[in-house]
PDB file of N, CA and C in Angstrom:
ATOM      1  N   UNK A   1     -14.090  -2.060  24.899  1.00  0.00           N
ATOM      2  CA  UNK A   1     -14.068  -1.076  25.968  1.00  0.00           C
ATOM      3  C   UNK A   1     -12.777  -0.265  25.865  1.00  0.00           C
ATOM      4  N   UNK A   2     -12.683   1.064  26.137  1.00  0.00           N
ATOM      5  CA  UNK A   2     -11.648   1.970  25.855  1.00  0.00           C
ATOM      6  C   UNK A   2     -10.914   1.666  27.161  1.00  0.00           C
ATOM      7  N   UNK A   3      -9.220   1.997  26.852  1.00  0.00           N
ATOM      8  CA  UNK A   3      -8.019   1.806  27.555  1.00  0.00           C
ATOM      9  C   UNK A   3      -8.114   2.660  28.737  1.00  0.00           C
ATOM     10  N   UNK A   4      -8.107   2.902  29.805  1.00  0.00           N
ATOM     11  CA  UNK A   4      -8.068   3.769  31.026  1.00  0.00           C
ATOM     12  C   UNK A   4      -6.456   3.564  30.855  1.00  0.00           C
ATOM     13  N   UNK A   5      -6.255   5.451  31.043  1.00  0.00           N
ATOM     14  CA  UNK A   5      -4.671   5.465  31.087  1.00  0.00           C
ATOM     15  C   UNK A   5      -4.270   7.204  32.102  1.00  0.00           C
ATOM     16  N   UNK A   6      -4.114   6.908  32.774  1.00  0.00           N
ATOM     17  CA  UNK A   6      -3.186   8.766  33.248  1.00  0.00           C
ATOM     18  C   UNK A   6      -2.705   9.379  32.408  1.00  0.00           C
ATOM     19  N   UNK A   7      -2.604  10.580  32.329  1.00  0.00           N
ATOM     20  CA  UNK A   7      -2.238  11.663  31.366  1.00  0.00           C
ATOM     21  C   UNK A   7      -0.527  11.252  31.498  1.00  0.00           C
ATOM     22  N   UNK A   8      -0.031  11.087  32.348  1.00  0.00           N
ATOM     23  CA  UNK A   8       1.708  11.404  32.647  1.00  0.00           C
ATOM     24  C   UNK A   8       2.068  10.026  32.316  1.00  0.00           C
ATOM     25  N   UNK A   9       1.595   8.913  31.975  1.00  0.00           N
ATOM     26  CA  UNK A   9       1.456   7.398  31.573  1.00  0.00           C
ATOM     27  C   UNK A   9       1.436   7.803  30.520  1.00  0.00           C
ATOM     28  N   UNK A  10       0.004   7.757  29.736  1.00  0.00           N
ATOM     29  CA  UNK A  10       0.310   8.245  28.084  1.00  0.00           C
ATOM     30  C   UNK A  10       1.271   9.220  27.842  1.00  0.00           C
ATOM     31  N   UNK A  11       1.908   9.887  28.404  1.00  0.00           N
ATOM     32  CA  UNK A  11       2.502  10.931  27.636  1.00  0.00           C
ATOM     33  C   UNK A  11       4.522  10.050  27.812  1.00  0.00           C
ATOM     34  N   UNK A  12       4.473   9.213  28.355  1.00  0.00           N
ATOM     35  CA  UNK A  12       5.413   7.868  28.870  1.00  0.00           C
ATOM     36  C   UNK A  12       5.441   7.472  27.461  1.00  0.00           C
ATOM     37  N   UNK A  13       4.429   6.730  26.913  1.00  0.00           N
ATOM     38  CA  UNK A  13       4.144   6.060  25.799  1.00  0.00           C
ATOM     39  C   UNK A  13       4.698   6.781  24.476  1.00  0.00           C
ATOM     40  N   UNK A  14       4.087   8.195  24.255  1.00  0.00           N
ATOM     41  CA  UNK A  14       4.621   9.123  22.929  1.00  0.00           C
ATOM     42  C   UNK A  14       6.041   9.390  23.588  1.00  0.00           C
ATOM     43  N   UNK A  15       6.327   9.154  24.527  1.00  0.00           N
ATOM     44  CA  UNK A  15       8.154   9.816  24.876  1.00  0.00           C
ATOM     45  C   UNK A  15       8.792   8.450  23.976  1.00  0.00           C
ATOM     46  N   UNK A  16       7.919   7.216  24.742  1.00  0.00           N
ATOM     47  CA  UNK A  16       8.671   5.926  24.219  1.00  0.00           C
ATOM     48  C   UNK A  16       8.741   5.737  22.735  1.00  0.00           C
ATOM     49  N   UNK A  17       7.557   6.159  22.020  1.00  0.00           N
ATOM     50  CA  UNK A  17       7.680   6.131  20.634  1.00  0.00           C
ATOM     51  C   UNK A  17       8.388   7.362  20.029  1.00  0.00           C
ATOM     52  N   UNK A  18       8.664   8.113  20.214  1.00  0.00           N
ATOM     53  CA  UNK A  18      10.002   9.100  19.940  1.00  0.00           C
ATOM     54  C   UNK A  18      11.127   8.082  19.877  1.00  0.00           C
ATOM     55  N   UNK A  19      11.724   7.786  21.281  1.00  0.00           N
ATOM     56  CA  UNK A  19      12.926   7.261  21.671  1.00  0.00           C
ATOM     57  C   UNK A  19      12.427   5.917  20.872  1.00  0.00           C
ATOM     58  N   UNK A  20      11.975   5.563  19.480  1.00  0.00           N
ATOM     59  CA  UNK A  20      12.406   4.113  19.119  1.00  0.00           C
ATOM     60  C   UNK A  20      12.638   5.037  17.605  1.00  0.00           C
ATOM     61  N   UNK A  21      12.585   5.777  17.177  1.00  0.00           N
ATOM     62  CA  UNK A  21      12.709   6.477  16.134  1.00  0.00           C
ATOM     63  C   UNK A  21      14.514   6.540  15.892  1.00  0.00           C
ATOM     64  N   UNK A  22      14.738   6.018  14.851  1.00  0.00           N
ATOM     65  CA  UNK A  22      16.525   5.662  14.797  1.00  0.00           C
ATOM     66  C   UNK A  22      17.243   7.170  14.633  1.00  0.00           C
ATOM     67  N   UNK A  23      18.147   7.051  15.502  1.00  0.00           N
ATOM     68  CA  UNK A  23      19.307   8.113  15.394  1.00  0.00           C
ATOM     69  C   UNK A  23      19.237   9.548  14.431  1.00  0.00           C
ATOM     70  N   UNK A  24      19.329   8.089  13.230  1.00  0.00           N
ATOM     71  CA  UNK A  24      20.102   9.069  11.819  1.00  0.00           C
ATOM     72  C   UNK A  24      18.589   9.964  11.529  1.00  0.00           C
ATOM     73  N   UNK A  25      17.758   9.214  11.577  1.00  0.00           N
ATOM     74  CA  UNK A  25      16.255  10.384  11.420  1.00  0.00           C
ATOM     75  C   UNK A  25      15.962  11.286  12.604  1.00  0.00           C
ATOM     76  N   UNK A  26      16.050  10.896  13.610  1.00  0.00           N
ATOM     77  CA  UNK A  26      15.509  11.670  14.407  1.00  0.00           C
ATOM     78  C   UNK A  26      16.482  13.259  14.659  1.00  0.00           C
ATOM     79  N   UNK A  27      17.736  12.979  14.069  1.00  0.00           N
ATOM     80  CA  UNK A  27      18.797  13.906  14.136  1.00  0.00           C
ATOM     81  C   UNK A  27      18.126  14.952  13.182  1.00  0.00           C
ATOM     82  N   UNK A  28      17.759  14.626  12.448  1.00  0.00           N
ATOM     83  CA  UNK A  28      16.752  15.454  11.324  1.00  0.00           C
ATOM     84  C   UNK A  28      15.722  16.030  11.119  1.00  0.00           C
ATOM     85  N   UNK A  29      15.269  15.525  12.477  1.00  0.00           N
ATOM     86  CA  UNK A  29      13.454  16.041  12.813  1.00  0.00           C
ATOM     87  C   UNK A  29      14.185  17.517  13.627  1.00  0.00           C
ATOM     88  N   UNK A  30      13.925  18.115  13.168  1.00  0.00           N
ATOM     89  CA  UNK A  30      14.524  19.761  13.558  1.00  0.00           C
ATOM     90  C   UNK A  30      13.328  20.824  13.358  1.00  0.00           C
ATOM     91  N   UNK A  31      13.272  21.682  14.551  1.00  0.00           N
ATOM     92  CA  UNK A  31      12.304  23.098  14.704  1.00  0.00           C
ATOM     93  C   UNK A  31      10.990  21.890  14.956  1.00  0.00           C
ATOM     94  N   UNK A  32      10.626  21.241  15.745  1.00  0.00           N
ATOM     95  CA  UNK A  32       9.306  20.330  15.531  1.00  0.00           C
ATOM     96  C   UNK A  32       9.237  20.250  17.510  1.00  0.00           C
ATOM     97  N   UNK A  33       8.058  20.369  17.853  1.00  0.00           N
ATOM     98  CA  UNK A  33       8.029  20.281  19.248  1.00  0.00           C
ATOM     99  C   UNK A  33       6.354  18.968  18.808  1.00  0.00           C
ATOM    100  N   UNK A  34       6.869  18.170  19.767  1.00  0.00           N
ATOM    101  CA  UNK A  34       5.731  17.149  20.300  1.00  0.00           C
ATOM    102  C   UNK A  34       4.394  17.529  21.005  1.00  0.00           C
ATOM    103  N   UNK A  35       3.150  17.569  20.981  1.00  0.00           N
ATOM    104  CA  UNK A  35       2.607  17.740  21.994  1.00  0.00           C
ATOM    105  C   UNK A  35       1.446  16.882  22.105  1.00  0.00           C
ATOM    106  N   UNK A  36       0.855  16.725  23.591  1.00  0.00           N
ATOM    107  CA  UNK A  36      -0.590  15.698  23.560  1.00  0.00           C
ATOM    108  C   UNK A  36      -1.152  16.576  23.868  1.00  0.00           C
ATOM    109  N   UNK A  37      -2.592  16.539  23.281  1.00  0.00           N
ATOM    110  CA  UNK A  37      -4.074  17.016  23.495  1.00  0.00           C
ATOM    111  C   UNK A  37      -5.087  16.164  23.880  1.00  0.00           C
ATOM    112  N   UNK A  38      -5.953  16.580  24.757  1.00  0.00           N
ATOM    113  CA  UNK A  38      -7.076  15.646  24.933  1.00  0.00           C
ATOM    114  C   UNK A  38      -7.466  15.390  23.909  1.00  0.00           C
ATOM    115  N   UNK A  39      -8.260  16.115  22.636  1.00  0.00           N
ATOM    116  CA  UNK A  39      -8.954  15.372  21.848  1.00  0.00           C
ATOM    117  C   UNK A  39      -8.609  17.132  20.731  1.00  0.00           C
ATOM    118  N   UNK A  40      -8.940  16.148  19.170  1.00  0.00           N
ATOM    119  CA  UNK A  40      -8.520  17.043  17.937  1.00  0.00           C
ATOM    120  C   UNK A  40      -9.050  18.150  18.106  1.00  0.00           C
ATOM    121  N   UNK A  41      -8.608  19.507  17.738  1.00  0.00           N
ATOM    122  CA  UNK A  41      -9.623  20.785  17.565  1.00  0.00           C
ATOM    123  C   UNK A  41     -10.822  20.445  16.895  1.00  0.00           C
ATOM    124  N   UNK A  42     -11.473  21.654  17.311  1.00  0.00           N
ATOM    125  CA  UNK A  42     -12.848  21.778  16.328  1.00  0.00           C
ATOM    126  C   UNK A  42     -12.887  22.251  15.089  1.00  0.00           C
ATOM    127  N   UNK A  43     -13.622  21.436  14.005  1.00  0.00           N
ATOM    128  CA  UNK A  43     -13.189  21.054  13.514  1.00  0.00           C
ATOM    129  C   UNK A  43     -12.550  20.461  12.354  1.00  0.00           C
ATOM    130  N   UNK A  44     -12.150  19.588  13.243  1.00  0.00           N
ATOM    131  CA  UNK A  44     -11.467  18.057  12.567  1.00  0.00           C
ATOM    132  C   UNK A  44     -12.200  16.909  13.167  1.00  0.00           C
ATOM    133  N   UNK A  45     -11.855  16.001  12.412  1.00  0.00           N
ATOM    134  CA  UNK A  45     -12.543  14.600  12.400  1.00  0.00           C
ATOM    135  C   UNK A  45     -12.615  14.125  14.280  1.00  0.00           C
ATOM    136  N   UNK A  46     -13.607  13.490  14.982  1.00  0.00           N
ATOM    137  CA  UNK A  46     -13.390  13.600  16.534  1.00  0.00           C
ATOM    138  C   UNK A  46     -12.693  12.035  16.551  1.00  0.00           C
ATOM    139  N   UNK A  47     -12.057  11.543  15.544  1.00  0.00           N
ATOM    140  CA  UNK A  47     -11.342  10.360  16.136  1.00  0.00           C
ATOM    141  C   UNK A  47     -10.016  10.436  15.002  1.00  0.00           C
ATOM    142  N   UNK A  48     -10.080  11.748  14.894  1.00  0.00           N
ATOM    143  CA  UNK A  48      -8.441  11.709  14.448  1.00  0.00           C
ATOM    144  C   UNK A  48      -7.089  12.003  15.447  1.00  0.00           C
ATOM    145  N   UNK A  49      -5.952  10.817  15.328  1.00  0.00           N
ATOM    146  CA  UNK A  49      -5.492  10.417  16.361  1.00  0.00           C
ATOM    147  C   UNK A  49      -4.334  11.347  16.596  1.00  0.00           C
ATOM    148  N   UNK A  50      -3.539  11.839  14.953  1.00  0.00           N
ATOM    149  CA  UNK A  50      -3.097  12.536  15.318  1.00  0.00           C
ATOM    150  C   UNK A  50      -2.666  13.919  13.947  1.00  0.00           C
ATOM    151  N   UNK A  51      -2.192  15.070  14.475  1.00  0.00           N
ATOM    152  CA  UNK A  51      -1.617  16.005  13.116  1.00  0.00           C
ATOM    153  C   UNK A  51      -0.277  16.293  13.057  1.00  0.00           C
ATOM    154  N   UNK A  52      -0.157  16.543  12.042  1.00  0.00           N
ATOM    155  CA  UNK A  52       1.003  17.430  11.642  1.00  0.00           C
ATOM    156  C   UNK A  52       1.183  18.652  11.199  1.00  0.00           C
ATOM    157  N   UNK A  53       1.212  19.837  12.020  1.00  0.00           N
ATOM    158  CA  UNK A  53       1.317  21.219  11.656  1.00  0.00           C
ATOM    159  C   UNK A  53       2.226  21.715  11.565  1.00  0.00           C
ATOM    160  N   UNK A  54       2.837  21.970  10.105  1.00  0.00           N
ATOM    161  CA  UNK A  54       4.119  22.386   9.571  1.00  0.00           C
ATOM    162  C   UNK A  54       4.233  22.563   8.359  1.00  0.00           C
ATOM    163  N   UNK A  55       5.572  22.737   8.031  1.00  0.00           N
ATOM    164  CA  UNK A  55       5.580  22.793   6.530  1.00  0.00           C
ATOM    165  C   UNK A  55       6.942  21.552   6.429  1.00  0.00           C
ATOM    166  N   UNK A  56       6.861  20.758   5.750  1.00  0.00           N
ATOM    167  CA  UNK A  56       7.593  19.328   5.614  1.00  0.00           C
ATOM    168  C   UNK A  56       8.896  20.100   4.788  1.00  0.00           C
ATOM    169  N   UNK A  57       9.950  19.228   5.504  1.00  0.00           N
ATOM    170  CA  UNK A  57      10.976  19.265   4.718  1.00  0.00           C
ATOM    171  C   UNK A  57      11.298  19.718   3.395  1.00  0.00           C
ATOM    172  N   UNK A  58      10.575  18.680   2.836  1.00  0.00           N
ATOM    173  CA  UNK A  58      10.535  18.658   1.276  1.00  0.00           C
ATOM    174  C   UNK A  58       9.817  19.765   0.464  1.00  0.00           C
ATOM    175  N   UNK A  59       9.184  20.707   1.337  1.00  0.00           N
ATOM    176  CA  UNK A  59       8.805  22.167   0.654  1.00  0.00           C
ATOM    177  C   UNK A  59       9.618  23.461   1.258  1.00  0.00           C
ATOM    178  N   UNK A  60      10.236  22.965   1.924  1.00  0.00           N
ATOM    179  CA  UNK A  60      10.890  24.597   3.117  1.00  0.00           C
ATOM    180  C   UNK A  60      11.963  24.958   2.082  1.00  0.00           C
ATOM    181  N   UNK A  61      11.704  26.852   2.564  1.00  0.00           N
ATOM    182  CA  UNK A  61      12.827  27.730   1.706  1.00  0.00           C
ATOM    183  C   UNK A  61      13.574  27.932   2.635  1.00  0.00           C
ATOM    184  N   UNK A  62      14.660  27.105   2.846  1.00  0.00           N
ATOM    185  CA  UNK A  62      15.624  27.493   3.820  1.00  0.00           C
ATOM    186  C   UNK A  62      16.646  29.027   3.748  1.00  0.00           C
ATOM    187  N   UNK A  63      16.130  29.428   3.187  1.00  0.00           N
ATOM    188  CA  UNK A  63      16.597  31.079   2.930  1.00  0.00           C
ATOM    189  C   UNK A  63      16.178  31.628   3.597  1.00  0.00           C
ATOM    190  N   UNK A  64      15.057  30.972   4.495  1.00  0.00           N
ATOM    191  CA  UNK A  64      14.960  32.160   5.253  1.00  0.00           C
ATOM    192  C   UNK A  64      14.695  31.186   6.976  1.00  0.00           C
ATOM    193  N   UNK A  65      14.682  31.708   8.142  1.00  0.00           N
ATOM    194  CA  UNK A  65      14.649  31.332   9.543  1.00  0.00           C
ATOM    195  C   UNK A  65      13.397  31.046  10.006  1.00  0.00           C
ATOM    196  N   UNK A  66      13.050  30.033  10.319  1.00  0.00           N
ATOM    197  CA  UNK A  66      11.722  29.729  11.298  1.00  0.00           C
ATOM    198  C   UNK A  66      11.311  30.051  12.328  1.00  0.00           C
ATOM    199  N   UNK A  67      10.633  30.989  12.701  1.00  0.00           N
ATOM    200  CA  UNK A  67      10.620  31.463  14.272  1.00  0.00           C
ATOM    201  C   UNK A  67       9.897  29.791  15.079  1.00  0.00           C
ATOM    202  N   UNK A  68       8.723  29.922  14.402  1.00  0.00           N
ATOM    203  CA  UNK A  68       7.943  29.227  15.443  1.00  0.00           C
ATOM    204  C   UNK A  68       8.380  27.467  14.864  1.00  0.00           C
ATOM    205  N   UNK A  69       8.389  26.643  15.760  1.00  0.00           N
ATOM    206  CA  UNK A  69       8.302  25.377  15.387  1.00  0.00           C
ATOM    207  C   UNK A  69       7.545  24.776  14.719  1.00  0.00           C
ATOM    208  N   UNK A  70       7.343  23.359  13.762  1.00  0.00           N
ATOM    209  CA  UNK A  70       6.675  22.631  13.423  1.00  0.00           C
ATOM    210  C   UNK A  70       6.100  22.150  14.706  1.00  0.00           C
ATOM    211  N   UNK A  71       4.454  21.174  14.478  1.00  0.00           N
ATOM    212  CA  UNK A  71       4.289  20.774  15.641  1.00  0.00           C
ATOM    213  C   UNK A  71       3.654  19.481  15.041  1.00  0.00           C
ATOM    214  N   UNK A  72       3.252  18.760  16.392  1.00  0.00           N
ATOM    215  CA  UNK A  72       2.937  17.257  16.120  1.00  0.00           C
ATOM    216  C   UNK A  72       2.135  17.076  16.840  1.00  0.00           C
ATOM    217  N   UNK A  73       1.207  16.859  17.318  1.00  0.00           N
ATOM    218  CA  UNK A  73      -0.059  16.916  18.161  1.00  0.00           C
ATOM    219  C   UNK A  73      -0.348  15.176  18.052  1.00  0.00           C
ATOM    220  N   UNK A  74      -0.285  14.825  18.847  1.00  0.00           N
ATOM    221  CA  UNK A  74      -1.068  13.336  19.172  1.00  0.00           C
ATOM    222  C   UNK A  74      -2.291  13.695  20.230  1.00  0.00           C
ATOM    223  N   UNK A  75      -3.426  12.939  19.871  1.00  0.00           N
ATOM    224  CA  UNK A  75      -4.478  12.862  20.735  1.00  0.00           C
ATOM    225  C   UNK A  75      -5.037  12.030  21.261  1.00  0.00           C
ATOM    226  N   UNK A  76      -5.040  12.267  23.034  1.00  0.00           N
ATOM    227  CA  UNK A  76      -5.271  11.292  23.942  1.00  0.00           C
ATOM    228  C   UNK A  76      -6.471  10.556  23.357  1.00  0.00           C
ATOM    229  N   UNK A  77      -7.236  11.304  24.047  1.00  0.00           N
ATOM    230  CA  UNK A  77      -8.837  10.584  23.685  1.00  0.00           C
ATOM    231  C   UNK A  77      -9.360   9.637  22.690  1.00  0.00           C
ATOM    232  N   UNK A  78      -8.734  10.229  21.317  1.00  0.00           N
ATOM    233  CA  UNK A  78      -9.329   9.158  20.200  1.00  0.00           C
ATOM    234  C   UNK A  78      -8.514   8.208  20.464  1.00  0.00           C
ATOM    235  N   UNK A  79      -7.058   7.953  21.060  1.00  0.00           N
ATOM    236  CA  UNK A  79      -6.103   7.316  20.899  1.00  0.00           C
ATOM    237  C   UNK A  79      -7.129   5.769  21.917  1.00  0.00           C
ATOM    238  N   UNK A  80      -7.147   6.375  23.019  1.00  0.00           N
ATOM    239  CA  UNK A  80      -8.053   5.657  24.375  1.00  0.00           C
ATOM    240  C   UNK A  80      -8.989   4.936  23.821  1.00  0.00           C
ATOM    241  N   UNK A  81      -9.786   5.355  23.570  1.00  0.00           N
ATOM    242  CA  UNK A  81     -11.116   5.270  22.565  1.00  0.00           C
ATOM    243  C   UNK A  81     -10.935   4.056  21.674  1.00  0.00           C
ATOM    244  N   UNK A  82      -9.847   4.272  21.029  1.00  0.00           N
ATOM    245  CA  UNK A  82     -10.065   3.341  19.371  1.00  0.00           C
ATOM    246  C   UNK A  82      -9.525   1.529  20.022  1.00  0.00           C
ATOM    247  N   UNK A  83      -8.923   2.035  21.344  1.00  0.00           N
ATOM    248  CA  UNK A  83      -7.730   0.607  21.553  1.00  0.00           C
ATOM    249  C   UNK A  83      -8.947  -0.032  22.843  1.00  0.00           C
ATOM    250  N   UNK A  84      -8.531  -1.699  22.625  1.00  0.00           N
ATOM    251  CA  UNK A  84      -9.041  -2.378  23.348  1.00  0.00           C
ATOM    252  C   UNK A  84      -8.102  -3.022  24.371  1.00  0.00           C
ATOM    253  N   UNK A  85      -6.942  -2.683  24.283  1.00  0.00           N
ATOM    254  CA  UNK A  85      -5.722  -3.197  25.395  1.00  0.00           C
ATOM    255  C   UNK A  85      -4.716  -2.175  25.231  1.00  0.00           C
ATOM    256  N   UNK A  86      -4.132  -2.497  26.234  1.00  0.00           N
ATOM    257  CA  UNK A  86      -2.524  -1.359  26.988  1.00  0.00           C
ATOM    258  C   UNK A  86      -1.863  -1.583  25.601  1.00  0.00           C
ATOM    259  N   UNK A  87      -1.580  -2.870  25.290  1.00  0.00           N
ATOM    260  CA  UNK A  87      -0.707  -3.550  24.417  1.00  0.00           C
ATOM    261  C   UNK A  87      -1.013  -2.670  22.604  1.00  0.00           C
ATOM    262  N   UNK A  88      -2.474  -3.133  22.515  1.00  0.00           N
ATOM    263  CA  UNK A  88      -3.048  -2.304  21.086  1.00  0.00           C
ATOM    264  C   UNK A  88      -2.462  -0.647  21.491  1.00  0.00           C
ATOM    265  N   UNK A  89      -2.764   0.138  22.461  1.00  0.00           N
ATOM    266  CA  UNK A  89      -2.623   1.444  22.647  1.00  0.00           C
ATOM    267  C   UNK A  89      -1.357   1.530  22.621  1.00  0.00           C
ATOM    268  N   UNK A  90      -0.257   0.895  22.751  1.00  0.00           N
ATOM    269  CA  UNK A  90       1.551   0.913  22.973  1.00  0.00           C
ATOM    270  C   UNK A  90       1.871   0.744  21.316  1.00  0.00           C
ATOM    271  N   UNK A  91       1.273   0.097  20.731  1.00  0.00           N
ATOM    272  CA  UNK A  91       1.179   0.060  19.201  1.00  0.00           C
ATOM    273  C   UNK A  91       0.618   1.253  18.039  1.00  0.00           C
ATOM    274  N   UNK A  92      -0.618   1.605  18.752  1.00  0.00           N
ATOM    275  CA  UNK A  92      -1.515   2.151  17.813  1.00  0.00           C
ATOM    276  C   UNK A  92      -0.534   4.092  18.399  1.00  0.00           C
ATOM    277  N   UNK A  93      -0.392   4.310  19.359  1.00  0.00           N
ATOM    278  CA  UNK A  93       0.767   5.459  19.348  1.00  0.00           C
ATOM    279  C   UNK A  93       1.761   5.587  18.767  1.00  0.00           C
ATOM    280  N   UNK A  94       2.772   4.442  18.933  1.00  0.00           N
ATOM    281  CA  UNK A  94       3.933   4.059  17.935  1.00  0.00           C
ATOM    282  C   UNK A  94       3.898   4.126  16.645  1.00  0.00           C
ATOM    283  N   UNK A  95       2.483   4.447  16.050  1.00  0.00           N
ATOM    284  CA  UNK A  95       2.433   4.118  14.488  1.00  0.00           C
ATOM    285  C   UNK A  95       1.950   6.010  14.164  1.00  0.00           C
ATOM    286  N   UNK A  96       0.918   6.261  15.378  1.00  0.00           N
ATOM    287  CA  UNK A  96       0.739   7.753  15.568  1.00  0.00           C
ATOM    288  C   UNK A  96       1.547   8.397  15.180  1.00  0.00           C
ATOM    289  N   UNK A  97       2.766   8.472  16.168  1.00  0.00           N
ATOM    290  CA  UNK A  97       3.960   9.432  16.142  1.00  0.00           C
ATOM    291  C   UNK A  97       4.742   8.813  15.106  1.00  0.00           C
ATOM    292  N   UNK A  98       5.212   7.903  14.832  1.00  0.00           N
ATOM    293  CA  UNK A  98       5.778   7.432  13.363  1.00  0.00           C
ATOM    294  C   UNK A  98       5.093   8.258  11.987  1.00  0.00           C
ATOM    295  N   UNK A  99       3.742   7.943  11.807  1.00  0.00           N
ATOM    296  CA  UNK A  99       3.107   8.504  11.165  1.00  0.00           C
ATOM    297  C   UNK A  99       3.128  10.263  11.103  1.00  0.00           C
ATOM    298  N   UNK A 100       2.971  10.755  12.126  1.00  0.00           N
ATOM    299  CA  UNK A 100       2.998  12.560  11.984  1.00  0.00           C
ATOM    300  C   UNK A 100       4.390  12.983  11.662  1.00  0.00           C
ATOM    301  N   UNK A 101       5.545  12.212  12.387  1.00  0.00           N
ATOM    302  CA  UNK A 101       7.016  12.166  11.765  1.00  0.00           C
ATOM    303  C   UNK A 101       7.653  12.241  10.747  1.00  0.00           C
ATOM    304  N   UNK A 102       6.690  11.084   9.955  1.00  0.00           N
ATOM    305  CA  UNK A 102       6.836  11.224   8.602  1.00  0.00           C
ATOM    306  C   UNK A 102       6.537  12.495   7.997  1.00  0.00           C
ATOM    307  N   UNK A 103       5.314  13.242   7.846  1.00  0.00           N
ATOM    308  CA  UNK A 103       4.696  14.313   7.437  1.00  0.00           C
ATOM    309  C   UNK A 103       5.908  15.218   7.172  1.00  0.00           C
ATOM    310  N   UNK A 104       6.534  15.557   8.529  1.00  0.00           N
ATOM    311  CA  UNK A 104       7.718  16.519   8.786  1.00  0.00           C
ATOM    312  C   UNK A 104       8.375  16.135   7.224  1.00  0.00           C
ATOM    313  N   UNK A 105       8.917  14.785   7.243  1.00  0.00           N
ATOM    314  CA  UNK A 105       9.463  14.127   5.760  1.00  0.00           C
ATOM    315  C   UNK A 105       9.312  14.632   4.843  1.00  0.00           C
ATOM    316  N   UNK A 106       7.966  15.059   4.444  1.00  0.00           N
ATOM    317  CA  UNK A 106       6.983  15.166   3.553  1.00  0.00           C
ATOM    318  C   UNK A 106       6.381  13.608   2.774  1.00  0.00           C
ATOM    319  N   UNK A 107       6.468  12.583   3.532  1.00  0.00           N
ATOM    320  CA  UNK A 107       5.883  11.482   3.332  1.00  0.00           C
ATOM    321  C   UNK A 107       4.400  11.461   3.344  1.00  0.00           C
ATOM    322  N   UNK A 108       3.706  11.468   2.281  1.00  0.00           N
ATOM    323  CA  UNK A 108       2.095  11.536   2.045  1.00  0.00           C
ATOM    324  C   UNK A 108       1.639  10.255   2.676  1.00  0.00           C
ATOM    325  N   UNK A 109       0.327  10.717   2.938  1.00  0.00           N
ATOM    326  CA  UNK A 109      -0.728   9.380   3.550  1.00  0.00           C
ATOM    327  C   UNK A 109      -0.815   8.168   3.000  1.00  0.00           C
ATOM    328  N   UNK A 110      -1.146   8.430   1.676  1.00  0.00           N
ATOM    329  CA  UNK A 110      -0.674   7.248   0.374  1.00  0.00           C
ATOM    330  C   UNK A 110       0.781   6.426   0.599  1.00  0.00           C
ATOM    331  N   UNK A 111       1.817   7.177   0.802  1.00  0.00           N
ATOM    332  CA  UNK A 111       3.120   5.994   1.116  1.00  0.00           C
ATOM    333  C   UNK A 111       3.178   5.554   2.333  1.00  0.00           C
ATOM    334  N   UNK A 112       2.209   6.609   3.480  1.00  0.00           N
ATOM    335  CA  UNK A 112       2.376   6.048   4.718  1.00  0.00           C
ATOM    336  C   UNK A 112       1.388   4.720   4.811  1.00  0.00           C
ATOM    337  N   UNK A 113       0.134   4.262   3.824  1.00  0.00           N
ATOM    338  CA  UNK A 113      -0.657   3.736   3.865  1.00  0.00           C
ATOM    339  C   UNK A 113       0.122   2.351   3.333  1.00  0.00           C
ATOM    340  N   UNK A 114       1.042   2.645   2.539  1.00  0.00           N
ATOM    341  CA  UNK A 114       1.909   1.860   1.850  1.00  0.00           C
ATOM    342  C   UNK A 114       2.533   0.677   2.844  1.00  0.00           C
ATOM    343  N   UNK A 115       3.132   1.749   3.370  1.00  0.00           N
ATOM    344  CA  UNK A 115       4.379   1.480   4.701  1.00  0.00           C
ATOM    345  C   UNK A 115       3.544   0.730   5.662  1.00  0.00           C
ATOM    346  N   UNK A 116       2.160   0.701   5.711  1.00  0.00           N
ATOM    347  CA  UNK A 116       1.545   0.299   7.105  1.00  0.00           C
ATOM    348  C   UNK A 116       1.453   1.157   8.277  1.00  0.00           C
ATOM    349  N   UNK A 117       1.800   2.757   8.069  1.00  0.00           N
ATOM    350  CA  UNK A 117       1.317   3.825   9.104  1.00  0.00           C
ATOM    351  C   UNK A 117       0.077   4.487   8.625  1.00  0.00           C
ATOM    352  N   UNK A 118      -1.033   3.833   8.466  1.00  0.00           N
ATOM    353  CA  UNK A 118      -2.228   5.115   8.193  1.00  0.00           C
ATOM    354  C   UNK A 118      -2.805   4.163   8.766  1.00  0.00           C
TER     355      UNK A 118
END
C-alpha cells in the first residue's frame, strides 16, 4: 500500500536529504535549484522518481555565464507509490536526491548503479 504523506512533509524529507549531503560537495553543487513535482512530465516513464536537467559539470564551457539554473526535479507520486513505509520513503528519497546530485557530477547511471543509487 502506498505511503500517505502532505506535500510540506515530503518536501521536509528532500530538504533533509540535501542537508545530509557533506559540506565539501554540496559547496559545489552550484547554479542547480531543487524542485518537487507531483508526478514526471509527459512523456517520461510514470514511475520515474526523479531527473536531472542540466548540463553536468564535467561537460560545461565555463567561458561563458549560465543564466538559467540546472534543475533537479524529484517526484512526489512515484516516490509515494513505490514505498511501503515512512521509513522505505525517508530512504528511497535520500538515494533520489543523492542520485540526481550526482548527474550535476556527471556521474552516469552505470557508476550510480555501482555505488547503490539507481
Amino acid at each position: 500500500m502506498p505511503v500517505a504523506m502532505d506535500p510540506d512533509r515530503f518536501d521536509a524529507l528532500v530538504d533533509a536529504a540535501l542537508d545530509e549531503i557533506p559540506d565539501e560537495l554540496a559547496q559545489l553543487v552550484t547554479n542547480v535549484v531543487v524542485l518537487v513535482e507531483e508526478e514526471p512530465p509527459e512523456g517520461e516513464p510514470r514511475d520515474l522518481l526523479g531527473l536531472y536537467d542540466g548540463v553536468a559539470l564535467t561537460e560545461r564551457d565555463f567561458s561563458t555565464i549560465l543564466d538559467l539554473p540546472d534543475r533537479i526535479f524529484v517526484f512526489r507520486g512515484p516516490l509515494l507509490r513505490m514505498c511501503a513505509s515512512k521509513e522505505e520513503l525517508v530512504e528511497e528519497v535520500r538515494i533520489t536526491v543523492v542520485h540526481e546530485v550526482a548527474h550535476h557530477f556527471g556521474i552516469d547511471d552505470d557508476r550510480l548503479h555501482e555505488l547503490g543509487y539507481a
